[in-house]
PDB file of N, CA and C in Angstrom:
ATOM      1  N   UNK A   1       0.841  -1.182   0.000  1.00  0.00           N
ATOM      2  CA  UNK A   1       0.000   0.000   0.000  1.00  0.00           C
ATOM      3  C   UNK A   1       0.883   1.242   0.000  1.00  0.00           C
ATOM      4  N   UNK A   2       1.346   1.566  -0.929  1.00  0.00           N
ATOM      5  CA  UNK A   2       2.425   2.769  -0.909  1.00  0.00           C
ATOM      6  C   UNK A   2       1.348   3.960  -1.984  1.00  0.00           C
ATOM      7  N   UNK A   3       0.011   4.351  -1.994  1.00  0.00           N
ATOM      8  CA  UNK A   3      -0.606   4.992  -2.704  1.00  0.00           C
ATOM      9  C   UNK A   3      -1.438   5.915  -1.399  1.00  0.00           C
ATOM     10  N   UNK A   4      -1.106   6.827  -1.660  1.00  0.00           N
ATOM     11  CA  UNK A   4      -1.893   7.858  -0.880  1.00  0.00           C
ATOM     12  C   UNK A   4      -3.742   7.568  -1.372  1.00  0.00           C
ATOM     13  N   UNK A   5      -4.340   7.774   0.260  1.00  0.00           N
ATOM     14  CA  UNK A   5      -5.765   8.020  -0.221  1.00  0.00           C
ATOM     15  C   UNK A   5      -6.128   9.418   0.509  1.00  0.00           C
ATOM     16  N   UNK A   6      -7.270   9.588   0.763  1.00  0.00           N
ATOM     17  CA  UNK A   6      -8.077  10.526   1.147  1.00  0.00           C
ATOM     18  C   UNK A   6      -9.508   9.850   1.932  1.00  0.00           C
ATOM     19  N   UNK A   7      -9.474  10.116   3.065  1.00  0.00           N
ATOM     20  CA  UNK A   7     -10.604   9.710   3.740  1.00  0.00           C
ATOM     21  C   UNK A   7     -11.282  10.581   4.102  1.00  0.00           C
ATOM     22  N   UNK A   8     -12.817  10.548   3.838  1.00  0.00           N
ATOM     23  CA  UNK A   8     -13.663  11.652   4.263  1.00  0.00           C
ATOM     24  C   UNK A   8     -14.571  11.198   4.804  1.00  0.00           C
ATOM     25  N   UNK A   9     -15.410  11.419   6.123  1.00  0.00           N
ATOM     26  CA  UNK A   9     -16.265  10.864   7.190  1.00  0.00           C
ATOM     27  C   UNK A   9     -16.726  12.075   7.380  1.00  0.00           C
ATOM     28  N   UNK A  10     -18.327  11.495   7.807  1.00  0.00           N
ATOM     29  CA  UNK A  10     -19.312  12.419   8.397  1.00  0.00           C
ATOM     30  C   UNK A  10     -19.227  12.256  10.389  1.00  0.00           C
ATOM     31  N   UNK A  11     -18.775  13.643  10.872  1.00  0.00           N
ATOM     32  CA  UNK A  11     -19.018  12.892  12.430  1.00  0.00           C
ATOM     33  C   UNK A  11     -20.613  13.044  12.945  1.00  0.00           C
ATOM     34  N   UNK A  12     -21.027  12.417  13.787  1.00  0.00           N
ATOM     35  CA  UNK A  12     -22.216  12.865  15.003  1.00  0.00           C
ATOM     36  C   UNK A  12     -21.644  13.235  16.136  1.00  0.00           C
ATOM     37  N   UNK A  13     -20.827  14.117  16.336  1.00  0.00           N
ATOM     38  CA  UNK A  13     -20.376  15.039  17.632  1.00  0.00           C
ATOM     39  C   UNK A  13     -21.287  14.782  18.784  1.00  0.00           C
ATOM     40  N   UNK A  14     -22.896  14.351  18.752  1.00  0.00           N
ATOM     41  CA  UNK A  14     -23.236  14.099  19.836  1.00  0.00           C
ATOM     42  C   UNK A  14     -23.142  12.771  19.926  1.00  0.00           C
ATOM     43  N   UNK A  15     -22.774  11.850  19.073  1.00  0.00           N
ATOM     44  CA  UNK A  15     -22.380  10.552  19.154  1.00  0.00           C
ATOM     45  C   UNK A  15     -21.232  10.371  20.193  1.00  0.00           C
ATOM     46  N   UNK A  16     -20.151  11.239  19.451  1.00  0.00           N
ATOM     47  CA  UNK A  16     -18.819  11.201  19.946  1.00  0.00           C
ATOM     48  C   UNK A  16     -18.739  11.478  21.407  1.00  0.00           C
ATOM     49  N   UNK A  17     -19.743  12.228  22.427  1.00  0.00           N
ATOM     50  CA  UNK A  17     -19.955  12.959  23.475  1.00  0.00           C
ATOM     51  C   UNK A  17     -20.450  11.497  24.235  1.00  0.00           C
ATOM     52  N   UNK A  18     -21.526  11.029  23.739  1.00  0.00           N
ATOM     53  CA  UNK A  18     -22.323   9.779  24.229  1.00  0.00           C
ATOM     54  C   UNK A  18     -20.856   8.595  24.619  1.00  0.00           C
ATOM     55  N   UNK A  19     -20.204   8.808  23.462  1.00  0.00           N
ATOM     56  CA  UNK A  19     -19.206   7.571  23.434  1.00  0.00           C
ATOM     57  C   UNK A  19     -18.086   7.952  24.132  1.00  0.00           C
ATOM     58  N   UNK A  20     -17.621   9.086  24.733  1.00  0.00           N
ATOM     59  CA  UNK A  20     -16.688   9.570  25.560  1.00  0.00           C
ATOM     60  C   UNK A  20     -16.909   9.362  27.060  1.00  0.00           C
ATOM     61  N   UNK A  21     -18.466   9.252  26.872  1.00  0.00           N
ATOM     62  CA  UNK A  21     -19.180   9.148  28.066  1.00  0.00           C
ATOM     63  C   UNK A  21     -18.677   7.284  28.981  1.00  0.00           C
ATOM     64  N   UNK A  22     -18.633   6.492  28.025  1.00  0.00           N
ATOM     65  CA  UNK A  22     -18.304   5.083  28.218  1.00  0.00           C
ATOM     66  C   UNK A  22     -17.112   4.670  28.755  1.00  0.00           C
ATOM     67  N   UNK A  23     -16.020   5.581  28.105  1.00  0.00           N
ATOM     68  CA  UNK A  23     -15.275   5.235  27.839  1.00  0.00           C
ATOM     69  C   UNK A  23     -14.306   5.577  29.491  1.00  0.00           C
ATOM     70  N   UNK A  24     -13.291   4.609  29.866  1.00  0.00           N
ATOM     71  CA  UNK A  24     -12.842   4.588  31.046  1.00  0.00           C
ATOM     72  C   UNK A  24     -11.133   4.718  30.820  1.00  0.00           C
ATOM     73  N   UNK A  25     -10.696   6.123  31.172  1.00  0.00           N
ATOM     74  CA  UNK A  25      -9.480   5.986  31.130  1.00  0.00           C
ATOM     75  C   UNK A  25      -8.421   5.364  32.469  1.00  0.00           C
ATOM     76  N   UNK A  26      -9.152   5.488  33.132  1.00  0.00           N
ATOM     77  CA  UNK A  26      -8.297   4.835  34.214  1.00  0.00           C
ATOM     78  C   UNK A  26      -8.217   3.208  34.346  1.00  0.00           C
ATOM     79  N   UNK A  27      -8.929   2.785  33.761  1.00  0.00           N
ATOM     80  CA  UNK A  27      -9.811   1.075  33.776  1.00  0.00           C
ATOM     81  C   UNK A  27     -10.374   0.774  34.915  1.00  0.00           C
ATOM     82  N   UNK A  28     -10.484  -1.031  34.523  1.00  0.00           N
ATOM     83  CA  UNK A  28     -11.974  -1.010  35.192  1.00  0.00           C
ATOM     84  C   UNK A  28     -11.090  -1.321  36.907  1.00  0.00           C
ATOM     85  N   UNK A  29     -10.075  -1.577  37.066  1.00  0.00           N
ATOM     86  CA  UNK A  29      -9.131  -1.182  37.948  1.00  0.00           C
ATOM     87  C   UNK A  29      -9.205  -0.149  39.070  1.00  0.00           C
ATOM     88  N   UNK A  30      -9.727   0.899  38.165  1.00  0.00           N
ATOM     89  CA  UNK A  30      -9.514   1.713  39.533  1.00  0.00           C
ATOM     90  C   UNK A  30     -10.806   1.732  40.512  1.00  0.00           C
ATOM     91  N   UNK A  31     -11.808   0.812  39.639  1.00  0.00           N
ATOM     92  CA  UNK A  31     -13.346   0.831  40.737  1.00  0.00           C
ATOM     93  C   UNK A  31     -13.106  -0.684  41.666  1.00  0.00           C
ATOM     94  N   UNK A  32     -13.352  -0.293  42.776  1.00  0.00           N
ATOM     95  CA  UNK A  32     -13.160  -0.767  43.955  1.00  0.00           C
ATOM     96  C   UNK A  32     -14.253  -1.738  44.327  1.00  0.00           C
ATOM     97  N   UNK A  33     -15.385  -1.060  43.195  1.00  0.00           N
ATOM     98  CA  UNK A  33     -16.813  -1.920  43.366  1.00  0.00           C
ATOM     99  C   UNK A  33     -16.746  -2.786  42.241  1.00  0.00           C
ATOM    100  N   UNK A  34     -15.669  -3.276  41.261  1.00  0.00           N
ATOM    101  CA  UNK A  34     -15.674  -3.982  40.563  1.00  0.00           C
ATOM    102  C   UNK A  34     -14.273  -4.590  40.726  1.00  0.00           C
ATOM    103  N   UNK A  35     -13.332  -4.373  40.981  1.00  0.00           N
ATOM    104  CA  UNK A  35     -12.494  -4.854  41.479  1.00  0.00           C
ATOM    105  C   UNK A  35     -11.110  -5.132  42.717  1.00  0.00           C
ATOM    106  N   UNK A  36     -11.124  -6.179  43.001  1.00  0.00           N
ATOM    107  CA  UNK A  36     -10.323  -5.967  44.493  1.00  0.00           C
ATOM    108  C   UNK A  36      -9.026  -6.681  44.358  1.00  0.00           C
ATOM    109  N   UNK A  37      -8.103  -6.727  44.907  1.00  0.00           N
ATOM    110  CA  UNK A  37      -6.957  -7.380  45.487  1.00  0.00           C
ATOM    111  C   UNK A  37      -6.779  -7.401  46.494  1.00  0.00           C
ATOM    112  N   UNK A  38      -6.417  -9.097  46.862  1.00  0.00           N
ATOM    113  CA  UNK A  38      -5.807  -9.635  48.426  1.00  0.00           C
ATOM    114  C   UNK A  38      -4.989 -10.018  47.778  1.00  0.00           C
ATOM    115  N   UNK A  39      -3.811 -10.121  49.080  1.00  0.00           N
ATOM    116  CA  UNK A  39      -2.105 -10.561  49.142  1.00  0.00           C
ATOM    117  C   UNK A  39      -2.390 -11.561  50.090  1.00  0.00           C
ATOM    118  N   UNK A  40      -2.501 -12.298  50.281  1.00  0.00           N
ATOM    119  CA  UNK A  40      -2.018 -13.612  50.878  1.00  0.00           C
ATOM    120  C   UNK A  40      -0.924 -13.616  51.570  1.00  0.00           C
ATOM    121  N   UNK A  41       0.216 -12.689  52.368  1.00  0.00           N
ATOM    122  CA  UNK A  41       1.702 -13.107  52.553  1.00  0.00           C
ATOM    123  C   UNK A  41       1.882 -14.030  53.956  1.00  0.00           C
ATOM    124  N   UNK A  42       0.604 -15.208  54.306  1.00  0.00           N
ATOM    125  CA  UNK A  42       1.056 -16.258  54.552  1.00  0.00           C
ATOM    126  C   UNK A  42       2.189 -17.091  54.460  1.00  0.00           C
ATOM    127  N   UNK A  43       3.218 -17.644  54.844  1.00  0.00           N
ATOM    128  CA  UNK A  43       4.360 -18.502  54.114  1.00  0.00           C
ATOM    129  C   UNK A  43       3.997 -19.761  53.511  1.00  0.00           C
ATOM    130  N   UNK A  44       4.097 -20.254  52.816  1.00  0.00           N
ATOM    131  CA  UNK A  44       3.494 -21.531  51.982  1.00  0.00           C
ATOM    132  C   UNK A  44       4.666 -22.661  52.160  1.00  0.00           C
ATOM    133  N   UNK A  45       3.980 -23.808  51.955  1.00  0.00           N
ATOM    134  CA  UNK A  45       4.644 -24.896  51.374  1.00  0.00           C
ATOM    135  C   UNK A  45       5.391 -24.327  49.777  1.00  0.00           C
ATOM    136  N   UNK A  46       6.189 -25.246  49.580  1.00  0.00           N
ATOM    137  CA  UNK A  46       6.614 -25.453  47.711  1.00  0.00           C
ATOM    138  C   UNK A  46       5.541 -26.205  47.526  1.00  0.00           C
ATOM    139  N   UNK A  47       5.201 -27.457  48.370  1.00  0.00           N
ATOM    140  CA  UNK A  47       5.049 -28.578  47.583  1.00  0.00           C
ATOM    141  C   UNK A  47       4.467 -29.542  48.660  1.00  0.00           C
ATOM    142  N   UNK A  48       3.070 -29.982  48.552  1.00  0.00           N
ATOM    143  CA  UNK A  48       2.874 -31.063  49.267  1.00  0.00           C
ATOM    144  C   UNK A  48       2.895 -32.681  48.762  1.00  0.00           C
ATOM    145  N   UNK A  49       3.303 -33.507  49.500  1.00  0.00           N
ATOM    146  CA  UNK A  49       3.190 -35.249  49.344  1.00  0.00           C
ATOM    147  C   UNK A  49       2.440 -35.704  49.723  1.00  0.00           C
ATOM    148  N   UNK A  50       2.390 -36.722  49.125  1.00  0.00           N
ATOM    149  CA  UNK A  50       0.880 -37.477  50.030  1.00  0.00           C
ATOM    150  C   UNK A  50       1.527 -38.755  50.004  1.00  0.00           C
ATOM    151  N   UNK A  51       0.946 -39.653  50.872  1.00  0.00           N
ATOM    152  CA  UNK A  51       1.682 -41.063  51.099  1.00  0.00           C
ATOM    153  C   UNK A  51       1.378 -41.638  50.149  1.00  0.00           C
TER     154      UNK A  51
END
């Protein structure tokens, strides 16, 4: 593809507003009501045996 084009689009600016609206820059990470982390720093086994 070494040929120049030209692209021409119609926007809906209130589309674009609606869809800015969705959109999450921080992710879904930073909600606390959707996501959590525990650390465990219990000491563990490697490896259990069984007879």
């Amino acid at each position: 593809m070494d040929e120049e084009r030209l692209v021409i689009a119609d926007l809906d600016f209130a589309r674009v507003r609606e869809e800015r609206q969705t959109f999450d820059p921080a992710g879904h990470y930073s909600r606390p009501d959707v996501f959590a982390v525990e650390v465990d720093r219990r000491r563990r086994d490697a490896a259990h045996f069984r007879d």
